[in-house]
PDB file of N, CA and C in Angstrom:
ATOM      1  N   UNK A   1     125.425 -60.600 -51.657  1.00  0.00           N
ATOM      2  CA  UNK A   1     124.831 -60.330 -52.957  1.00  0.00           C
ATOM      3  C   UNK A   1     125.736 -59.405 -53.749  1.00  0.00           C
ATOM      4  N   UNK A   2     125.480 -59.495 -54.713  1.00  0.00           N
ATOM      5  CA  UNK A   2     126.724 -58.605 -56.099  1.00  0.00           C
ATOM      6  C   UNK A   2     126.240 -57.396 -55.646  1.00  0.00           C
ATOM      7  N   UNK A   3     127.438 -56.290 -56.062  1.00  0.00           N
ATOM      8  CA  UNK A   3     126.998 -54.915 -56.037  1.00  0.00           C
ATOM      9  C   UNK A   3     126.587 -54.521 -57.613  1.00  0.00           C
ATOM     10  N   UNK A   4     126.157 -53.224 -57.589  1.00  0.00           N
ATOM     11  CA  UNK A   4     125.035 -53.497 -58.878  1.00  0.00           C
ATOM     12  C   UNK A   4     126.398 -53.043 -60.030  1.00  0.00           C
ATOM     13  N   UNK A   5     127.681 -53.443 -60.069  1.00  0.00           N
ATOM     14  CA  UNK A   5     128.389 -53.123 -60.827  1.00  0.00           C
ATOM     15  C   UNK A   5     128.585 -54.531 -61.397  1.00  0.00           C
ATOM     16  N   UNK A   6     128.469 -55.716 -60.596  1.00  0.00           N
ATOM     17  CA  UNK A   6     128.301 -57.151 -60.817  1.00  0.00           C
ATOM     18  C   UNK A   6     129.373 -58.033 -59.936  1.00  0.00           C
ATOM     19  N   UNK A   7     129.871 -56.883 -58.920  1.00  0.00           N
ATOM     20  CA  UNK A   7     131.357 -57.569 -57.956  1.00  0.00           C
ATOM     21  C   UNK A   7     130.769 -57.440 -56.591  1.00  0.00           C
ATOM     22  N   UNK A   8     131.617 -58.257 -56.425  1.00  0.00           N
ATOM     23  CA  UNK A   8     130.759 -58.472 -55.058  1.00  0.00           C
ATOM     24  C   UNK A   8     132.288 -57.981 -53.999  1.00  0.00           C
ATOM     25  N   UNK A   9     131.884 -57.532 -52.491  1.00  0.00           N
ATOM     26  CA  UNK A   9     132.713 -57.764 -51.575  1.00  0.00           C
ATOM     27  C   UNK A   9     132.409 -57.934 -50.055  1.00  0.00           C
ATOM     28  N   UNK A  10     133.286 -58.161 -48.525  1.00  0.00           N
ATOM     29  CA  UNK A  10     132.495 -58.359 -47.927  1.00  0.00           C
ATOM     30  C   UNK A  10     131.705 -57.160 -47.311  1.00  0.00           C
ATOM     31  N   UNK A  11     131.667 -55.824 -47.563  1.00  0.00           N
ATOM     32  CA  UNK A  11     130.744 -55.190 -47.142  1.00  0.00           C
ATOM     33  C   UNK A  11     129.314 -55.115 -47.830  1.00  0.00           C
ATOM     34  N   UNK A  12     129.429 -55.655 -49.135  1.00  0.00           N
ATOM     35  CA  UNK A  12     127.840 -55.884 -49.735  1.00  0.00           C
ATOM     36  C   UNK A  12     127.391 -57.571 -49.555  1.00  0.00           C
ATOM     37  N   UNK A  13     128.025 -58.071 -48.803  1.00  0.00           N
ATOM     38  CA  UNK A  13     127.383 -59.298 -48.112  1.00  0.00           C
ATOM     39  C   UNK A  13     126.527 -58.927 -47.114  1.00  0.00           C
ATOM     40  N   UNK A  14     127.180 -57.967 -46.505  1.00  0.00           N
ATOM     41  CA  UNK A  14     126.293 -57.928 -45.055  1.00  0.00           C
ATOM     42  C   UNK A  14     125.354 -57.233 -45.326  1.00  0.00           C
ATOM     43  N   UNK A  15     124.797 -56.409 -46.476  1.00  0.00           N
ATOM     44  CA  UNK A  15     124.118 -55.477 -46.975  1.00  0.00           C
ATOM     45  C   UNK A  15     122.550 -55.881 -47.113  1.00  0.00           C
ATOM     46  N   UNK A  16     121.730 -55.106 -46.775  1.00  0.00           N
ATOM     47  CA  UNK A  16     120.495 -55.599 -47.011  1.00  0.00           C
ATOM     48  C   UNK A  16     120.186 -55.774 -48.641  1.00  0.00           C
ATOM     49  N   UNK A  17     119.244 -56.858 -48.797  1.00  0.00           N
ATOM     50  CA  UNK A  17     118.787 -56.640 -50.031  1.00  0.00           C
ATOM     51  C   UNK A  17     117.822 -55.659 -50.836  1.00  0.00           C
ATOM     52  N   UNK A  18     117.521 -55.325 -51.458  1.00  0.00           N
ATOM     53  CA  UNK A  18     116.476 -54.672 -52.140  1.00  0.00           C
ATOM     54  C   UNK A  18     115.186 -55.392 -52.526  1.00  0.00           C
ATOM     55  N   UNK A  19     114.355 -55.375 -51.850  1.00  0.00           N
ATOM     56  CA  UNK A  19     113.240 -55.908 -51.803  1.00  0.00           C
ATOM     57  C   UNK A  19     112.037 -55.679 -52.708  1.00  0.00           C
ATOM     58  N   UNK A  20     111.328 -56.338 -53.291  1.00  0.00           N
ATOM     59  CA  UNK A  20     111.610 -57.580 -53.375  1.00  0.00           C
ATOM     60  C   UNK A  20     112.631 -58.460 -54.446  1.00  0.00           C
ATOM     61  N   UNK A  21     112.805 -59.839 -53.848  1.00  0.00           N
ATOM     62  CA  UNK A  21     113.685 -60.446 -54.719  1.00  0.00           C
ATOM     63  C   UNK A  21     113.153 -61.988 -55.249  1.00  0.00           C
ATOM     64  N   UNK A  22     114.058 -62.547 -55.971  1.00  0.00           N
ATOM     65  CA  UNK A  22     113.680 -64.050 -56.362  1.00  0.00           C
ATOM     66  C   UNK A  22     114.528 -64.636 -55.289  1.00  0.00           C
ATOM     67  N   UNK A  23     114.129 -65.359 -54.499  1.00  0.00           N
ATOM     68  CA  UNK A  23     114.922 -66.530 -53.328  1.00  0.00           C
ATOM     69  C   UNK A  23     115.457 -67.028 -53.741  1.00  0.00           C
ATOM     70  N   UNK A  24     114.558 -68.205 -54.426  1.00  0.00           N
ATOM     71  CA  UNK A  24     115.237 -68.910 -55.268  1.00  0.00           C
ATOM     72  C   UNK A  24     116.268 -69.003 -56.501  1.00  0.00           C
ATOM     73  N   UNK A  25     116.217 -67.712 -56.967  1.00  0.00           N
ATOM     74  CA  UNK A  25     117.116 -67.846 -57.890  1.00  0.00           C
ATOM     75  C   UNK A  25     118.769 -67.003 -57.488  1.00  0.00           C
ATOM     76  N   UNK A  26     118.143 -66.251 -56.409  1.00  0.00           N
ATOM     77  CA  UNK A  26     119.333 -66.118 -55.404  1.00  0.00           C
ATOM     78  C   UNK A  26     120.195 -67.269 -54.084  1.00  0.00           C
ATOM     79  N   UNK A  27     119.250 -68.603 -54.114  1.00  0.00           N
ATOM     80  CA  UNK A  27     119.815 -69.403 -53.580  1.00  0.00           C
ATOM     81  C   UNK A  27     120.464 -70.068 -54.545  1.00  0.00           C
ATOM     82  N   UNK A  28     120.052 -70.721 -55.766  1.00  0.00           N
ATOM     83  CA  UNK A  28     120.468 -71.352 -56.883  1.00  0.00           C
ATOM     84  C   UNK A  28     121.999 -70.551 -57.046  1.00  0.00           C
ATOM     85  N   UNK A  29     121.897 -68.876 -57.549  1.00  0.00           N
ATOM     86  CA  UNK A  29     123.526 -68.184 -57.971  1.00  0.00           C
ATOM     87  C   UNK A  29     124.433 -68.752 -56.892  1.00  0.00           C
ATOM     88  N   UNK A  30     124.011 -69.280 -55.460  1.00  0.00           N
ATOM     89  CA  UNK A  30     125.031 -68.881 -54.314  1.00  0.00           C
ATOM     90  C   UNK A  30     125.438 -70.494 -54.445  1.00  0.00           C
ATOM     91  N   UNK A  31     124.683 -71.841 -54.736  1.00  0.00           N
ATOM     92  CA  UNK A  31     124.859 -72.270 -54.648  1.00  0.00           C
ATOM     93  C   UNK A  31     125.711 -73.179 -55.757  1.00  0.00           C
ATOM     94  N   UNK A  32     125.299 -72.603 -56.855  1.00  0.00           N
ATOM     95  CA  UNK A  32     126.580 -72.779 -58.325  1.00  0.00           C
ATOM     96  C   UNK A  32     127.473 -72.142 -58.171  1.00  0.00           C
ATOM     97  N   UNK A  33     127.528 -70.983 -57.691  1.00  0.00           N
ATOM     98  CA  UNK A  33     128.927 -70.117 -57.240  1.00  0.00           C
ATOM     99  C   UNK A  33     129.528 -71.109 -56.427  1.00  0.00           C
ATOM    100  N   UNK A  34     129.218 -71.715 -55.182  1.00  0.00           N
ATOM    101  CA  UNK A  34     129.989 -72.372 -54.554  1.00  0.00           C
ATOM    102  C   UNK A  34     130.460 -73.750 -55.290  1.00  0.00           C
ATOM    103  N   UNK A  35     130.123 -74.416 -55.487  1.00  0.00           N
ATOM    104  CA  UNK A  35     129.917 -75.443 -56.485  1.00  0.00           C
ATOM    105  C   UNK A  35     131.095 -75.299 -57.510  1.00  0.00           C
ATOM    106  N   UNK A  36     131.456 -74.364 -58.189  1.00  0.00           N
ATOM    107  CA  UNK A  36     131.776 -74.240 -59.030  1.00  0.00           C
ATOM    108  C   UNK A  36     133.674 -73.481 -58.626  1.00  0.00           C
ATOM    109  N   UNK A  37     133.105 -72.671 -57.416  1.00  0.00           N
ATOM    110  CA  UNK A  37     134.692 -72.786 -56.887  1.00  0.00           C
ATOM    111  C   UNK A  37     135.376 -74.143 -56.195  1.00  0.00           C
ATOM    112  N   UNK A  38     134.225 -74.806 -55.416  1.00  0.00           N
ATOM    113  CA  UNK A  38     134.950 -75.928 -55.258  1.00  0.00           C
ATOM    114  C   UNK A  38     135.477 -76.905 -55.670  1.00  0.00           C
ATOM    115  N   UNK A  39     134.541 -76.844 -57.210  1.00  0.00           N
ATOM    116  CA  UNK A  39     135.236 -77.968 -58.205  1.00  0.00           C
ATOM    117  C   UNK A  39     136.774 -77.241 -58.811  1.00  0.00           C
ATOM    118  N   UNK A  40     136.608 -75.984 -59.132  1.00  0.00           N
ATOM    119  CA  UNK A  40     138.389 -75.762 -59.516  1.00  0.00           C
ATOM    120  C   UNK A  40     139.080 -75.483 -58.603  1.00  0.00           C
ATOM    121  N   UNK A  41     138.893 -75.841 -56.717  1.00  0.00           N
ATOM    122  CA  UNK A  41     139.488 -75.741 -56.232  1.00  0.00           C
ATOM    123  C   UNK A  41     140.143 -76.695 -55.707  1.00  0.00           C
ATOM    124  N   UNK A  42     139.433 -77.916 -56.066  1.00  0.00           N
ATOM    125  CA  UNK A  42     139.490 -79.459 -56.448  1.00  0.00           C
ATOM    126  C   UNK A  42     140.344 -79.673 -57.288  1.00  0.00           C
ATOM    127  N   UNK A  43     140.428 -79.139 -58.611  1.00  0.00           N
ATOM    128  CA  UNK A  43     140.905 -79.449 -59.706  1.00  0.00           C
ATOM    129  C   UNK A  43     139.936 -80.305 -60.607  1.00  0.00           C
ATOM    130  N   UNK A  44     138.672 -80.054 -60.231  1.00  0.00           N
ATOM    131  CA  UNK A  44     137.513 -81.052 -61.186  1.00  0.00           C
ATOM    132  C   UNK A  44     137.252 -82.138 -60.525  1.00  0.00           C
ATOM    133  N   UNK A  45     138.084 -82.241 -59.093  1.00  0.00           N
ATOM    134  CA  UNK A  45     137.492 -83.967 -58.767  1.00  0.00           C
ATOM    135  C   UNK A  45     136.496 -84.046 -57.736  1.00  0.00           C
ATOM    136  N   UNK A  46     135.430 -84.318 -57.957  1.00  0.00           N
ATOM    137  CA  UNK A  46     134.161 -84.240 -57.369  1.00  0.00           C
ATOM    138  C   UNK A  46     133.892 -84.827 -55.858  1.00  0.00           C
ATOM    139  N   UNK A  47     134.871 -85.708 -55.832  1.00  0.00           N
ATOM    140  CA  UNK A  47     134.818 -86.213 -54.350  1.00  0.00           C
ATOM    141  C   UNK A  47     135.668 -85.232 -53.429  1.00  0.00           C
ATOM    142  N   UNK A  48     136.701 -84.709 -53.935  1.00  0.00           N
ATOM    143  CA  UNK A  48     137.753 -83.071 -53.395  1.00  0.00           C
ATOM    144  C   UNK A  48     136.729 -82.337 -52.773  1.00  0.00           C
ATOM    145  N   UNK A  49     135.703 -81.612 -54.376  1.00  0.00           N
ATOM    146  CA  UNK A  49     135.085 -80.895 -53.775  1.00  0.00           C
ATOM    147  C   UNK A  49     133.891 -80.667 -52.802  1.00  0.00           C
ATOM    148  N   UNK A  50     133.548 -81.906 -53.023  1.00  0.00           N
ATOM    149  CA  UNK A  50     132.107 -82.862 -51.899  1.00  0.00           C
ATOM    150  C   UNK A  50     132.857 -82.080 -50.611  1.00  0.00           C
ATOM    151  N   UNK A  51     134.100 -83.069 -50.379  1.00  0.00           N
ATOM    152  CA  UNK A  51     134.432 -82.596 -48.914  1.00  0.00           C
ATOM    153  C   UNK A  51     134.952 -81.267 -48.800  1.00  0.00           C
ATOM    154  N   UNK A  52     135.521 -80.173 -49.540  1.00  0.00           N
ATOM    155  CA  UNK A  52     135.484 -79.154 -49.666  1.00  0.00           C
ATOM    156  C   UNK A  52     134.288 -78.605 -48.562  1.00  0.00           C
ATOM    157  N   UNK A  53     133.240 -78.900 -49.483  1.00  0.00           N
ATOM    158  CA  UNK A  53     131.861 -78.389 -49.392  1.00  0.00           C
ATOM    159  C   UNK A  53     130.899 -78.545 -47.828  1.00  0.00           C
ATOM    160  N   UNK A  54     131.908 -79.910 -47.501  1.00  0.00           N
ATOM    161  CA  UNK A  54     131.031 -80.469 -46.429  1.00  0.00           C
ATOM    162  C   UNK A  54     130.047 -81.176 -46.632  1.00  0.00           C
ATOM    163  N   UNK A  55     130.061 -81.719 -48.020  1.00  0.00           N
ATOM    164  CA  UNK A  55     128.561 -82.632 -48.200  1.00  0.00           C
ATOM    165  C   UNK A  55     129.392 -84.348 -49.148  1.00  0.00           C
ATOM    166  N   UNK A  56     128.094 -85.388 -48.628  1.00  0.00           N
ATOM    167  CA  UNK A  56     129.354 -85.983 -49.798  1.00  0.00           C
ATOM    168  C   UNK A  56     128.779 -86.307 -50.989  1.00  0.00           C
ATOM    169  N   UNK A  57     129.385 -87.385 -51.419  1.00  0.00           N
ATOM    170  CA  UNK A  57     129.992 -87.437 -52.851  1.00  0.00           C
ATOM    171  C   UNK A  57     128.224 -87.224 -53.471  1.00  0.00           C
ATOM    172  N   UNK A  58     127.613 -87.852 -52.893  1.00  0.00           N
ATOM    173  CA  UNK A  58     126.251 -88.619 -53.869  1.00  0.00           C
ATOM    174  C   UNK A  58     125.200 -87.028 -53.427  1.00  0.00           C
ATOM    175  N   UNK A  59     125.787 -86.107 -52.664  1.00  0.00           N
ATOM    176  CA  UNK A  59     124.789 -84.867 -52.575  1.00  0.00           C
ATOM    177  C   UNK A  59     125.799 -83.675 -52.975  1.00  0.00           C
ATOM    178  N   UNK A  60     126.622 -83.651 -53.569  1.00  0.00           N
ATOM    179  CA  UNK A  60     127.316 -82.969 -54.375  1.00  0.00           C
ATOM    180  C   UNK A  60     126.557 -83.203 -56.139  1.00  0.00           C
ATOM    181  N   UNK A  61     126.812 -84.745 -56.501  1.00  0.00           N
ATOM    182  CA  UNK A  61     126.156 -85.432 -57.624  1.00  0.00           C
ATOM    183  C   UNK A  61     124.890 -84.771 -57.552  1.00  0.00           C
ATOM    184  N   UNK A  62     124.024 -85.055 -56.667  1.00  0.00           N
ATOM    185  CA  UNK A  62     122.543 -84.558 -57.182  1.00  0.00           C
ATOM    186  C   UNK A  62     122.653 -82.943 -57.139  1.00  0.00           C
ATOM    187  N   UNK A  63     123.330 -81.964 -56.948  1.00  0.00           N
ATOM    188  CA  UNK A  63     123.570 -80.469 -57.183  1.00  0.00           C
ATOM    189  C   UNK A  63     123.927 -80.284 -58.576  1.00  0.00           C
ATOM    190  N   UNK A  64     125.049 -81.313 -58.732  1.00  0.00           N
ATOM    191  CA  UNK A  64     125.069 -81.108 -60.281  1.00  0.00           C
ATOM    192  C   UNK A  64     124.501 -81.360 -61.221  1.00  0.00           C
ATOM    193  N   UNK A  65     123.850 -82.052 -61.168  1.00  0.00           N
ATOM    194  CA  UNK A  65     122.545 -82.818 -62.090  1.00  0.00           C
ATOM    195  C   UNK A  65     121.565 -81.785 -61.833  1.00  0.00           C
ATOM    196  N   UNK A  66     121.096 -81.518 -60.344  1.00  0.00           N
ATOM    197  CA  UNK A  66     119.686 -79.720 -60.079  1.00  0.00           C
ATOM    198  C   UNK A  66     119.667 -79.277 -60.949  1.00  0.00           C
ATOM    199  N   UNK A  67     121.416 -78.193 -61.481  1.00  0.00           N
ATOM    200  CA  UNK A  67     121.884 -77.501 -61.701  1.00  0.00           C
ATOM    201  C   UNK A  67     122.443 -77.393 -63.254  1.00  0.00           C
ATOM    202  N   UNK A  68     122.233 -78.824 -63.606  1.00  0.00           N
ATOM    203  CA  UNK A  68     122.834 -79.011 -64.874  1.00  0.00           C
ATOM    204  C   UNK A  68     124.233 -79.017 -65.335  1.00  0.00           C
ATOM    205  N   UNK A  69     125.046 -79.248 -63.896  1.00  0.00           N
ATOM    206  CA  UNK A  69     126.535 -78.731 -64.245  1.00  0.00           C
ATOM    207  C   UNK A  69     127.585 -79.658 -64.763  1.00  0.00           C
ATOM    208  N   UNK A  70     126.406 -81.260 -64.515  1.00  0.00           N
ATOM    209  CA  UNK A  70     127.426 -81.946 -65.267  1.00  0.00           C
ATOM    210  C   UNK A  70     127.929 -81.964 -66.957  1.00  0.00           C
ATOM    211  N   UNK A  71     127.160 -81.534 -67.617  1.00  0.00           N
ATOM    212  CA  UNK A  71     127.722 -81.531 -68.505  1.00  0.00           C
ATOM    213  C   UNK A  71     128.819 -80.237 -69.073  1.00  0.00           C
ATOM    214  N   UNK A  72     128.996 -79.251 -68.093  1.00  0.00           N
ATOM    215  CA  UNK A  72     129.831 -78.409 -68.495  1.00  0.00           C
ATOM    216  C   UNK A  72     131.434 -79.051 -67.790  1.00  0.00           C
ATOM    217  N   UNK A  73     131.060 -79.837 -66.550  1.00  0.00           N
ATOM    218  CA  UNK A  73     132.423 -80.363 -66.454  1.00  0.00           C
ATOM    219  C   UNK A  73     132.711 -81.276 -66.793  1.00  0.00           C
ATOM    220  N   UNK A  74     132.131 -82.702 -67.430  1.00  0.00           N
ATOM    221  CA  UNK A  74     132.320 -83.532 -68.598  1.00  0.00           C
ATOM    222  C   UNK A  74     133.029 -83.397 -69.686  1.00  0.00           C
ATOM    223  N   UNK A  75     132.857 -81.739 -69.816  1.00  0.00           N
ATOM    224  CA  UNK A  75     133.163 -81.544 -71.697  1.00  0.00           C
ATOM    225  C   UNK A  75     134.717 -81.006 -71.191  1.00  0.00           C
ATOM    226  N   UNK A  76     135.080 -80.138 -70.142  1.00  0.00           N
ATOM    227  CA  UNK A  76     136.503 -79.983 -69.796  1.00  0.00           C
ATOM    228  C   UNK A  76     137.660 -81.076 -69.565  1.00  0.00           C
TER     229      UNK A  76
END
């Protein structure tokens, strides 16, 4: 989780949270965060980052659509 400056590192990973929290909207940040490094670590190509990710192509697709992310990498 971010430190409350908004950076994160690995000693505030292992860190407990502050209770209480939103799950969900802390699973959602972790999971567009990832998402979103794997596509520019891809270079934008969605099947790269599928396997990046460990998932494939057509459950990568439905993350981005969850998430709404296709249209921010469409427009790049």
């Amino acid at each position: 989780l971010p430190v409350a400056d908004g950076t994160s590192n690995d000693a505030s990973a292992n860190a407990r949270p502050n209770f209480p929290i939103d799950f969900k909207d802390c699973v959602q940040r972790f999971e567009t965060d990832l998402i979103q490094e794997s596509m520019e670590a891809a270079r934008f190509n969605q099947r790269k980052a599928a396997e990046l990710l460990g998932v494939t192509y057509h459950q990568l697709r439905g993350y981005l659509k969850k998430y709404d992310l296709l249209a921010s990498q469409d427009d790049s």
